[in-house]
Protein backbone atom coordinates (compact mmCIF):
# COMPACT_ATOMS: atom_id res chain seq x y z
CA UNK A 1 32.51 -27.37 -16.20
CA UNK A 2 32.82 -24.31 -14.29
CA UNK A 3 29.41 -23.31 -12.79
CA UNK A 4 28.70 -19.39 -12.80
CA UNK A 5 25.65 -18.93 -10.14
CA UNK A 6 23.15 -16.11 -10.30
CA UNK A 7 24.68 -14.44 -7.29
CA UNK A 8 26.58 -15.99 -4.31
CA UNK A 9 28.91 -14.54 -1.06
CA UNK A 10 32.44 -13.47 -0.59
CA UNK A 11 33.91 -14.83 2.06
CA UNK A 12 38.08 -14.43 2.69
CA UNK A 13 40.07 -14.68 5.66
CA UNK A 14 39.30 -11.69 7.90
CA UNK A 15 36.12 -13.07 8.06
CA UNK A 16 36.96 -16.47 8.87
CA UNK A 17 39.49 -15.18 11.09
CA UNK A 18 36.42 -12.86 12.89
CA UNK A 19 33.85 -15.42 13.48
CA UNK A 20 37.12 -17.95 14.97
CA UNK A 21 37.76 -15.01 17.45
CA UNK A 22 33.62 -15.13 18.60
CA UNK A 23 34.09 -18.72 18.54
CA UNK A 24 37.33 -18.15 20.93
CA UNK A 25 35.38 -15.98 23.78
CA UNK A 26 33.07 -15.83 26.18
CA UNK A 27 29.82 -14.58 24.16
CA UNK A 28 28.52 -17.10 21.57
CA UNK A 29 24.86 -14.80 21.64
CA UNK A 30 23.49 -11.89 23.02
CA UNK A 31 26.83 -10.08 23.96
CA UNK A 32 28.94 -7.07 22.49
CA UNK A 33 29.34 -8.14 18.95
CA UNK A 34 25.38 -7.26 18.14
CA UNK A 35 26.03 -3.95 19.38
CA UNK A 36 29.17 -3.36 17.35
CA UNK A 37 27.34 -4.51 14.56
CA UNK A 38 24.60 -2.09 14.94
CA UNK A 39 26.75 0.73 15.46
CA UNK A 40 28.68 -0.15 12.46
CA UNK A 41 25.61 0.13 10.40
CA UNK A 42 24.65 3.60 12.02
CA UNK A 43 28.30 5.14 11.16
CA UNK A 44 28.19 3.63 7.54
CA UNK A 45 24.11 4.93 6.97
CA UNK A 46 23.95 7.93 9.40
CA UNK A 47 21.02 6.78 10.99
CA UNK A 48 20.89 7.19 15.20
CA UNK A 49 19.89 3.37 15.81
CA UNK A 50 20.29 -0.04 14.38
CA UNK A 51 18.57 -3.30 16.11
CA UNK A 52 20.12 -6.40 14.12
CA UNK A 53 17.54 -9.43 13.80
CA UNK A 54 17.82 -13.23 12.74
CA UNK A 55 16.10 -12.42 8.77
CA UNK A 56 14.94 -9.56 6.73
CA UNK A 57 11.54 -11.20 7.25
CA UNK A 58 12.03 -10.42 10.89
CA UNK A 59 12.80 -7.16 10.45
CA UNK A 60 10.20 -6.33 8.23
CA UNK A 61 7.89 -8.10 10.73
CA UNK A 62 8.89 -6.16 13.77
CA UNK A 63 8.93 -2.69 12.11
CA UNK A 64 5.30 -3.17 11.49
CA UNK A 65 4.90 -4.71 14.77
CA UNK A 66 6.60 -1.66 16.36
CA UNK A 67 3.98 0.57 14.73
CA UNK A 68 0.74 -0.95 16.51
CA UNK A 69 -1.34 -0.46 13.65
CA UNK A 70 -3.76 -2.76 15.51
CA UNK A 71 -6.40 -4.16 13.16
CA UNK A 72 -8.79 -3.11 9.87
CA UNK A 73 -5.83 -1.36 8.16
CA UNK A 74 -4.14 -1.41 4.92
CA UNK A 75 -0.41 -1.23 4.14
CA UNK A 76 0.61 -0.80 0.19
CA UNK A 77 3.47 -1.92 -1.16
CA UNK A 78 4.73 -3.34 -4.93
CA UNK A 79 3.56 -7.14 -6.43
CA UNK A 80 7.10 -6.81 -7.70
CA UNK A 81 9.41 -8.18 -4.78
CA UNK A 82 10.16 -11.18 -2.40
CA UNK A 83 7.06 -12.24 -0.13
CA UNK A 84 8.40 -10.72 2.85
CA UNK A 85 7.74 -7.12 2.18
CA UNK A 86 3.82 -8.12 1.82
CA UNK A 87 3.57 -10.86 4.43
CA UNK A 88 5.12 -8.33 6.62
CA UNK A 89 1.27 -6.56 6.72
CA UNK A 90 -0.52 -10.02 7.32
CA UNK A 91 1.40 -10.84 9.82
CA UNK A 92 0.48 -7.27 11.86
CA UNK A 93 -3.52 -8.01 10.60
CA UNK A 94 -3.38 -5.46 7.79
CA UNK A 95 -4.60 -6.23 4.15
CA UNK A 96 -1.90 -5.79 1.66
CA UNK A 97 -2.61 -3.41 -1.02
CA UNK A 98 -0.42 -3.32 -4.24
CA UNK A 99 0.52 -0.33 -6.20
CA UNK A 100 1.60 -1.41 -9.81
CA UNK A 101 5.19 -0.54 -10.67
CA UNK A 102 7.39 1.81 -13.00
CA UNK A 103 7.96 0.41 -16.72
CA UNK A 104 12.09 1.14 -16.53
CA UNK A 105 13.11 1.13 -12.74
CA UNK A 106 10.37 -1.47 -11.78
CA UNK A 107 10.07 0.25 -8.64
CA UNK A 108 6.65 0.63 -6.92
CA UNK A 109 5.03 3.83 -9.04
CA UNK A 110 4.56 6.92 -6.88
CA UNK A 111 0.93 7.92 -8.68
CA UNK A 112 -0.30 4.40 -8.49
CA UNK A 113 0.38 4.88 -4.67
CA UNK A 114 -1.71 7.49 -4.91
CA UNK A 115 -4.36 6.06 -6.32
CA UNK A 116 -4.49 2.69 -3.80
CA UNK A 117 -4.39 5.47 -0.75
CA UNK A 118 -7.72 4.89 1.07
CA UNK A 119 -9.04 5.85 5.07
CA UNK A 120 -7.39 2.47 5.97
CA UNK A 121 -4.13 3.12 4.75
CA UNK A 122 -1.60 3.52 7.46
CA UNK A 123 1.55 2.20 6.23
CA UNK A 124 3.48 2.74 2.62
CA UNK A 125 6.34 0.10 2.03
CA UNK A 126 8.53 0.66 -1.29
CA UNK A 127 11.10 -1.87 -2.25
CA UNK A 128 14.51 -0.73 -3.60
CA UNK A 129 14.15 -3.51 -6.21
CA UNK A 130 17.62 -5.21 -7.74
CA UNK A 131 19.83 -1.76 -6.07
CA UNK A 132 17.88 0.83 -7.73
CA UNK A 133 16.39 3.21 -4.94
CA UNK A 134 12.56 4.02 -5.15
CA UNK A 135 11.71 8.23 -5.55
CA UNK A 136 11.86 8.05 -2.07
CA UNK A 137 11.78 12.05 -1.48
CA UNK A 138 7.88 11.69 -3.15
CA UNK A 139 6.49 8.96 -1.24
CA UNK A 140 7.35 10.32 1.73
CA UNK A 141 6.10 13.51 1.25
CA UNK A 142 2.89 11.89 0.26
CA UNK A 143 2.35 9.47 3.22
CA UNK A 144 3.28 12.37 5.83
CA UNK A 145 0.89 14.87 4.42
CA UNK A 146 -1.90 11.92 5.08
CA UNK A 147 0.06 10.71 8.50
CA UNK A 148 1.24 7.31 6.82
CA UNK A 149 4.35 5.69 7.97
CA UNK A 150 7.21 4.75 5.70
CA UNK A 151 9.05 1.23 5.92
CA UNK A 152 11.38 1.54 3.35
CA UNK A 153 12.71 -2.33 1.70
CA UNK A 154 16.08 -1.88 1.28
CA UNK A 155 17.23 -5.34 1.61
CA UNK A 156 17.91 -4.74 -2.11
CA UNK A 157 20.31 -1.79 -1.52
CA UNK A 158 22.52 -1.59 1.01
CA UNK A 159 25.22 1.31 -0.04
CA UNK A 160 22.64 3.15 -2.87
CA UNK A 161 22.34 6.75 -2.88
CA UNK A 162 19.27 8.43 -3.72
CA UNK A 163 20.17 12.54 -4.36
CA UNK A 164 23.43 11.70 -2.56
CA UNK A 165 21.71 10.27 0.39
CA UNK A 166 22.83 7.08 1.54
CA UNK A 167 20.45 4.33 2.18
CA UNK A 168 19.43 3.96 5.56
CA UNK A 169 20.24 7.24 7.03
CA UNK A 170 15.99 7.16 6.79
CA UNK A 171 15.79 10.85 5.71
CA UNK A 172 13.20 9.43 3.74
CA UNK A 173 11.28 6.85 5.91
CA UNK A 174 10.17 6.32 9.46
CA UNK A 175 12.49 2.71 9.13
CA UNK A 176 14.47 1.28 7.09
CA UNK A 177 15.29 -2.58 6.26
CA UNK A 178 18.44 -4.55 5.26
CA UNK A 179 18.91 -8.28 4.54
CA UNK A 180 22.03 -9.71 4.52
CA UNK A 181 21.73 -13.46 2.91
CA UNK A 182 24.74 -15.02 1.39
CA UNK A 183 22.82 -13.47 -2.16
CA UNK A 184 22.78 -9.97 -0.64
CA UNK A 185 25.96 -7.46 -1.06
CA UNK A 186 26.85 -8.65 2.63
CA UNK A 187 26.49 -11.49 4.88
CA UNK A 188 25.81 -12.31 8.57
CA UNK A 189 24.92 -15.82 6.61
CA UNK A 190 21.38 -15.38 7.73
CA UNK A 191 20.39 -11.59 9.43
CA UNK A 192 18.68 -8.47 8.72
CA UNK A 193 18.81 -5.08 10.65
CA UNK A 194 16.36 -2.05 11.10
CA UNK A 195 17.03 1.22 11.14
CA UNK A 196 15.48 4.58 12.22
CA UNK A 197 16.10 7.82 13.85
CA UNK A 198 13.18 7.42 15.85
CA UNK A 199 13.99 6.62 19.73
CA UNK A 200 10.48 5.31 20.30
CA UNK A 201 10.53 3.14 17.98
CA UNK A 202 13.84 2.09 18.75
CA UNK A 203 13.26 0.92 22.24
CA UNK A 204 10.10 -0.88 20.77
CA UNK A 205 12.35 -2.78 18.02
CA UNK A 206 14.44 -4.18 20.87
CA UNK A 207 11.97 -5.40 23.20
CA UNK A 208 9.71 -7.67 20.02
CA UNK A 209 13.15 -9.20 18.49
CA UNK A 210 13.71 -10.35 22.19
CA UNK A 211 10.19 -11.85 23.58
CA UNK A 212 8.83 -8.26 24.01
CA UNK A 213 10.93 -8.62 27.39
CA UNK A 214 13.13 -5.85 28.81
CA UNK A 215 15.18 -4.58 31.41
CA UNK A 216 15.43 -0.75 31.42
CA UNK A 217 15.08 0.18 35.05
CA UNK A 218 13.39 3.52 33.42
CA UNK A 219 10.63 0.95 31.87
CA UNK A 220 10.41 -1.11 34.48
CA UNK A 221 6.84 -0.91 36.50
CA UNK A 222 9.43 -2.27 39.96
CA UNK A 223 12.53 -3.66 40.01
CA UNK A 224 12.92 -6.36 43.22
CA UNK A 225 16.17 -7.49 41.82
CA UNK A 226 18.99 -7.44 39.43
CA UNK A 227 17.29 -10.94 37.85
CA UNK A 228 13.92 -8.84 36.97
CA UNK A 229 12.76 -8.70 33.81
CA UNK A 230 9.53 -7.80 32.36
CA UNK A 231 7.18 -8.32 29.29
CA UNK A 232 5.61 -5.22 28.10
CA UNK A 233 5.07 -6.28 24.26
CA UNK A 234 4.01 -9.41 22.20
CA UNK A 235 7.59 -10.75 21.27
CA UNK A 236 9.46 -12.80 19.27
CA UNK A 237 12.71 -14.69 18.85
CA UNK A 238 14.48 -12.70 16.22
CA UNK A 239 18.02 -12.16 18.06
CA UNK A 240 21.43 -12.41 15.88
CA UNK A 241 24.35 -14.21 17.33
CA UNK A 242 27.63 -12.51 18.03
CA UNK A 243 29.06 -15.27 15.49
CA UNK A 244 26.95 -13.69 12.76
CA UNK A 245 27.41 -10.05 13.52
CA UNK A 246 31.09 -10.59 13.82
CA UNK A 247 31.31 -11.86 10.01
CA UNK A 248 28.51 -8.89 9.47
CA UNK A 249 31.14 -6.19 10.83
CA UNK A 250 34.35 -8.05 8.53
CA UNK A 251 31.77 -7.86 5.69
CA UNK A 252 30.64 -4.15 6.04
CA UNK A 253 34.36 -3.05 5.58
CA UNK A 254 34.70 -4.17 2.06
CA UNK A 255 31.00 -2.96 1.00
CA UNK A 256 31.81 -0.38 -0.84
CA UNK A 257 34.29 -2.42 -2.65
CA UNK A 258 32.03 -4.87 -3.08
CA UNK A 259 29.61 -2.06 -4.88
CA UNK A 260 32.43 -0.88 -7.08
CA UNK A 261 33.10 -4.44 -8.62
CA UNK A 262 29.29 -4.82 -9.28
CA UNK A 263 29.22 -1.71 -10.92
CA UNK A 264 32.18 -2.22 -12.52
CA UNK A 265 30.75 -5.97 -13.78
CA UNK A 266 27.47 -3.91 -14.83
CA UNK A 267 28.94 -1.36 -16.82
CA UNK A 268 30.56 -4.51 -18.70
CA UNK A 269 27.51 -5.79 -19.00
CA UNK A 270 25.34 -2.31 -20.88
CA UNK A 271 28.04 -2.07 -22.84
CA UNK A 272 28.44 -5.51 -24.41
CA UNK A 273 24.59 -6.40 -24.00
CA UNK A 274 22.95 -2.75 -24.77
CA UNK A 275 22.44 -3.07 -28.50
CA UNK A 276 21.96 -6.31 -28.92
CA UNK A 277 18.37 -7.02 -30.48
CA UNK A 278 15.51 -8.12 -27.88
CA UNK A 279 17.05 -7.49 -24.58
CA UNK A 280 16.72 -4.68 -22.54
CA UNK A 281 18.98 -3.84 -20.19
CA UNK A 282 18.43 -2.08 -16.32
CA UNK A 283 18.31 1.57 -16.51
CA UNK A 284 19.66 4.23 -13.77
CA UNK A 285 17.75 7.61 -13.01
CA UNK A 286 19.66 10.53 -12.48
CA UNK A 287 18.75 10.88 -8.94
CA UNK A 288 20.25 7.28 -8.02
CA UNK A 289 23.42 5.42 -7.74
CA UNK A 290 22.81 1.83 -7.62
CA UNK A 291 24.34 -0.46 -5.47
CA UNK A 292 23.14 -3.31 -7.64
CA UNK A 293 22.32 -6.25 -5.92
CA UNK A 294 20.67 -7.76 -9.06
CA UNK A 295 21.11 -7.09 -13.00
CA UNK A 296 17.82 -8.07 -14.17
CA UNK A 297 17.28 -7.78 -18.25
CA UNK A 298 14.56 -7.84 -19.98
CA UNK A 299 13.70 -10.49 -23.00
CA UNK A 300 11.26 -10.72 -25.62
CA UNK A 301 11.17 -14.79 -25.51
CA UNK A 302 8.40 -14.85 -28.24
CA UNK A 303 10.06 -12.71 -31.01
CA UNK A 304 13.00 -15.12 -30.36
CA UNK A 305 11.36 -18.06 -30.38
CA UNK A 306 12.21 -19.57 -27.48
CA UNK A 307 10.51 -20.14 -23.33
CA UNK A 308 12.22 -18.54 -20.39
CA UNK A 309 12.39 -22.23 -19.22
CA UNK A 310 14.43 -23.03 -22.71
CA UNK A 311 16.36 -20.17 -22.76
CA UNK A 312 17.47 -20.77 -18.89
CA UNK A 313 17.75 -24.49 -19.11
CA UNK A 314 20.46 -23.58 -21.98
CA UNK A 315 22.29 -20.83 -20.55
CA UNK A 316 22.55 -23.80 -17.50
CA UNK A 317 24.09 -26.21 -19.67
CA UNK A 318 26.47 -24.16 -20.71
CA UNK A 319 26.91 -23.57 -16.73
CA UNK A 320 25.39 -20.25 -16.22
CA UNK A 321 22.85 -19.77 -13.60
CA UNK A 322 20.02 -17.78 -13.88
CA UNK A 323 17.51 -16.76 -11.61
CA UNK A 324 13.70 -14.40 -12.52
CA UNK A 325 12.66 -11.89 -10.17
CA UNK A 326 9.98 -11.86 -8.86
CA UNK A 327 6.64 -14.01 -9.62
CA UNK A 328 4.15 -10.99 -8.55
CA UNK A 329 3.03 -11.48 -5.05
CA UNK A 330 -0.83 -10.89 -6.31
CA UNK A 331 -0.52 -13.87 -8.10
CA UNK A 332 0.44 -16.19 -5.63
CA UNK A 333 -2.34 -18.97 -4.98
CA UNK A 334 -2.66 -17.38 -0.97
CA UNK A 335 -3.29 -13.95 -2.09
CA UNK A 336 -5.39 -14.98 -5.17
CA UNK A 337 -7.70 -17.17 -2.05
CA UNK A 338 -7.60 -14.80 0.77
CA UNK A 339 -7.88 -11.65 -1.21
CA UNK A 340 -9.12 -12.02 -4.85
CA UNK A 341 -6.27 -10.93 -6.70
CA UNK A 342 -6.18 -11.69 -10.41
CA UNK A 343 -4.28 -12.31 -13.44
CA UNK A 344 -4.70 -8.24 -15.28
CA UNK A 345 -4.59 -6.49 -11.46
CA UNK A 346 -1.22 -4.89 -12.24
CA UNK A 347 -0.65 -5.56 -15.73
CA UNK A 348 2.65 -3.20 -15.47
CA UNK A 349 4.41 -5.84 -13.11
CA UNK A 350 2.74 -9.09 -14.83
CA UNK A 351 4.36 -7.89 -18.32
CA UNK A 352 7.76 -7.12 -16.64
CA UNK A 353 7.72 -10.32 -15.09
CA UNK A 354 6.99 -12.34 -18.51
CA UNK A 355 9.88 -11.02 -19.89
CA UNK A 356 12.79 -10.90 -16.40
CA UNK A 357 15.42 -12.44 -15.92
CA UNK A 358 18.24 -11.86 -13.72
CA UNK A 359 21.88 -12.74 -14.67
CA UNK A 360 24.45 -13.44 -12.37
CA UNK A 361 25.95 -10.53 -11.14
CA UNK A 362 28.60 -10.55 -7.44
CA UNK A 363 32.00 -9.30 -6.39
CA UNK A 364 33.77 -12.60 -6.90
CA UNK A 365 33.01 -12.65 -10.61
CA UNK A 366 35.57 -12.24 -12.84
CA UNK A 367 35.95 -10.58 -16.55
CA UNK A 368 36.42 -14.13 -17.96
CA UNK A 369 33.37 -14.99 -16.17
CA UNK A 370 30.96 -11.39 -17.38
CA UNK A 371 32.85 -12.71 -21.24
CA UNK A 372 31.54 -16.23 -20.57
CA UNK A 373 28.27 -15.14 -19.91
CA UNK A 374 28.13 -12.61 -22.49
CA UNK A 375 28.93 -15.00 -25.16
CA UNK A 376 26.21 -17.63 -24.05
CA UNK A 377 23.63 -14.36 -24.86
CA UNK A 378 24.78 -13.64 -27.89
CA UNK A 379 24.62 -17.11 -29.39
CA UNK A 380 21.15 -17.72 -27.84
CA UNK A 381 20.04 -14.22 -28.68
């Protein structure tokens, strides 16, 4: 039985054939691969810099790192998304604070972010969720007029426009964060990547993904000798290999065809899926052009009489995989503990979540494959 995951890589011979030539030279890590990655991403976004990291999580971590927020602060962001984008604001000794989301997009609502906005608020981070940009344009303009910073999630969107802007030329946000695991629209197998137009923050973002250690002669406090290095931050290990970024530049060439045949599988999808009796489909605003990373429906499992877990155990027998995004961070046992969250805190994103689930959805599918699962739907539906 052919097995249809939820989402999965593309991986053909150029980008064999670019991680054999890494494999072939003299730089395994640390040489001029990273760079070429990062410069790659700047031409395709617009933004001035790029520092490439080991995860998304390490990204996310370091951009608040790079902020120095220091301690007693508060960072909002939406229950609806990976752990990452929360943890991201524990990690830099902030409290997370979540801001319920939209009932169509599912993105992070811009007046419940005003409403969560306190003194301690420093940081706003919206998540692009499934491709579909937040209303990026409003959030900022509401976090600069109270001297917030903007981290904008993106690992969702790579190659989205939002009013013709394309994601990650951080008009829009201070930085900007991509994730490219084998699910994600491209691959470095694991990686992630921050961007931002901001030089200061640049030179911060290399210095904590390598030990918080440098060796800019203008940053150096002397400089006895060409071996000299010296620690000026709190770092971490978060470098990328040149093996990873090398597959991460082959893979950045065939994005936007990658985006086409996602859109191309998701207009298949509305079309065949859209009128069919308890299912909702994912909706696009006017002022956004998804790049789709996920095609998340909506079901009403109770007026069909059947679980999630039923209804996903079938379509798996039938050898479709199926995936739900997200349980809502709030409701994780941690941040239930540490900060009292409760079943009824964001009733918006604990009703979406009752009724998600995400179908699969990436380039290598093919029409037999969108009929296959189509079919599977209709009979369970």
């Amino acid at each position: 039985m052919k097995i249809i995951p939820y989402g999965r890589q593309y991986i053909d011979e150029d980008d064999i054939n670019a991680v054999i030539d890494v494999l072939r030279s003299v730089w395994l890590t640390c040489g001029p691969k990273v760079k070429e990655f990062e410069d790659a991403l700047c031409k395709y976004t617009g933004a001035k810099y790029a520092v490439a990291v080991s995860s998304g999580t390490a990204a996310l971590h370091i951009a608040v790192a790079a902020l120095e927020l220091g301690d007693d602060w508060e960072g909002i962001t939406t229950p609806n998304t990976f752990l990452a984008s929360a943890n991201s604001i524990i990690y830099n000794n902030g409290r997370p604070v979540f801001a319920d989301i939209e009932e169509d997009t599912h993105n992070i609502s811009v007046s419940e972010i005003e409403k969560r906005i306190s003194s301690k608020t420093r940081l706003i981070i919206p998540v692009d969720f499934a491709g579909h940009p937040c209303e990026m344009d409003a959030i900022y303009n509401l976090a600069k007029k109270r001297n917030i910073y903007v981290i904008r999630d993106a690992c969702h969107s790579i190659g989205s426009l939002f009013k013709g802007e394309k994601t990650g030329s951080c008009m829009y946000s201070d930085m900007t964060i991509f994730s490219f695991h084998p699910v994600k629209h491209i691959t470095t197998g694991e990686g992630g990547a921050i961007l931002t137009n901001n030089a200061e923050i640049y030179e911060k973002l290399l210095m904590l993904r390598n030990h918080g250690m440098t060796k800019d002669e203008e940053l150096l406090t002397s400089n006895p000798g060409p071996w000299y290095y010296e620690m000026h931050m709190l770092g971490f290990n978060y470098r990328i290999t040149d093996l990873q970024c090398a597959l991460g530049i082959s893979q950045l060439k065939k994005l936007d065809r990658f985006i086409k045949r996602r859109r191309e599988i998701v207009d298949i999808y509305n079309r065949e899926l859209g009128q069919i009796k308890y299912i909702t489909i994912p909706i696009e605003k006017d002022y956004a052009k998804s790049s789709y990373h996920l095609y998340p429906v909506e079901i009403d499992f109770e007026k069909i009489g059947i679980t999630r877990e039923e209804f996903m155990l079938a379509l798996k027998d039938k050898g479709i995989l199926t995936q739900v995004h997200y349980i809502p961070i709030h409701l994780q046992p941690y941040y239930r503990k540490r900060f009292s969250y409760k079943p009824g805190d964001y009733p918006v994103a604990e009703n979406y979540y009752e009724r998600a689930l995400s179908l699969p959805l990436y380039p290598a599918m093919t029409d037999e494959d969108v009929a296959i699962v189509i079919k599977a739907l209709r009979e369970l539906l």
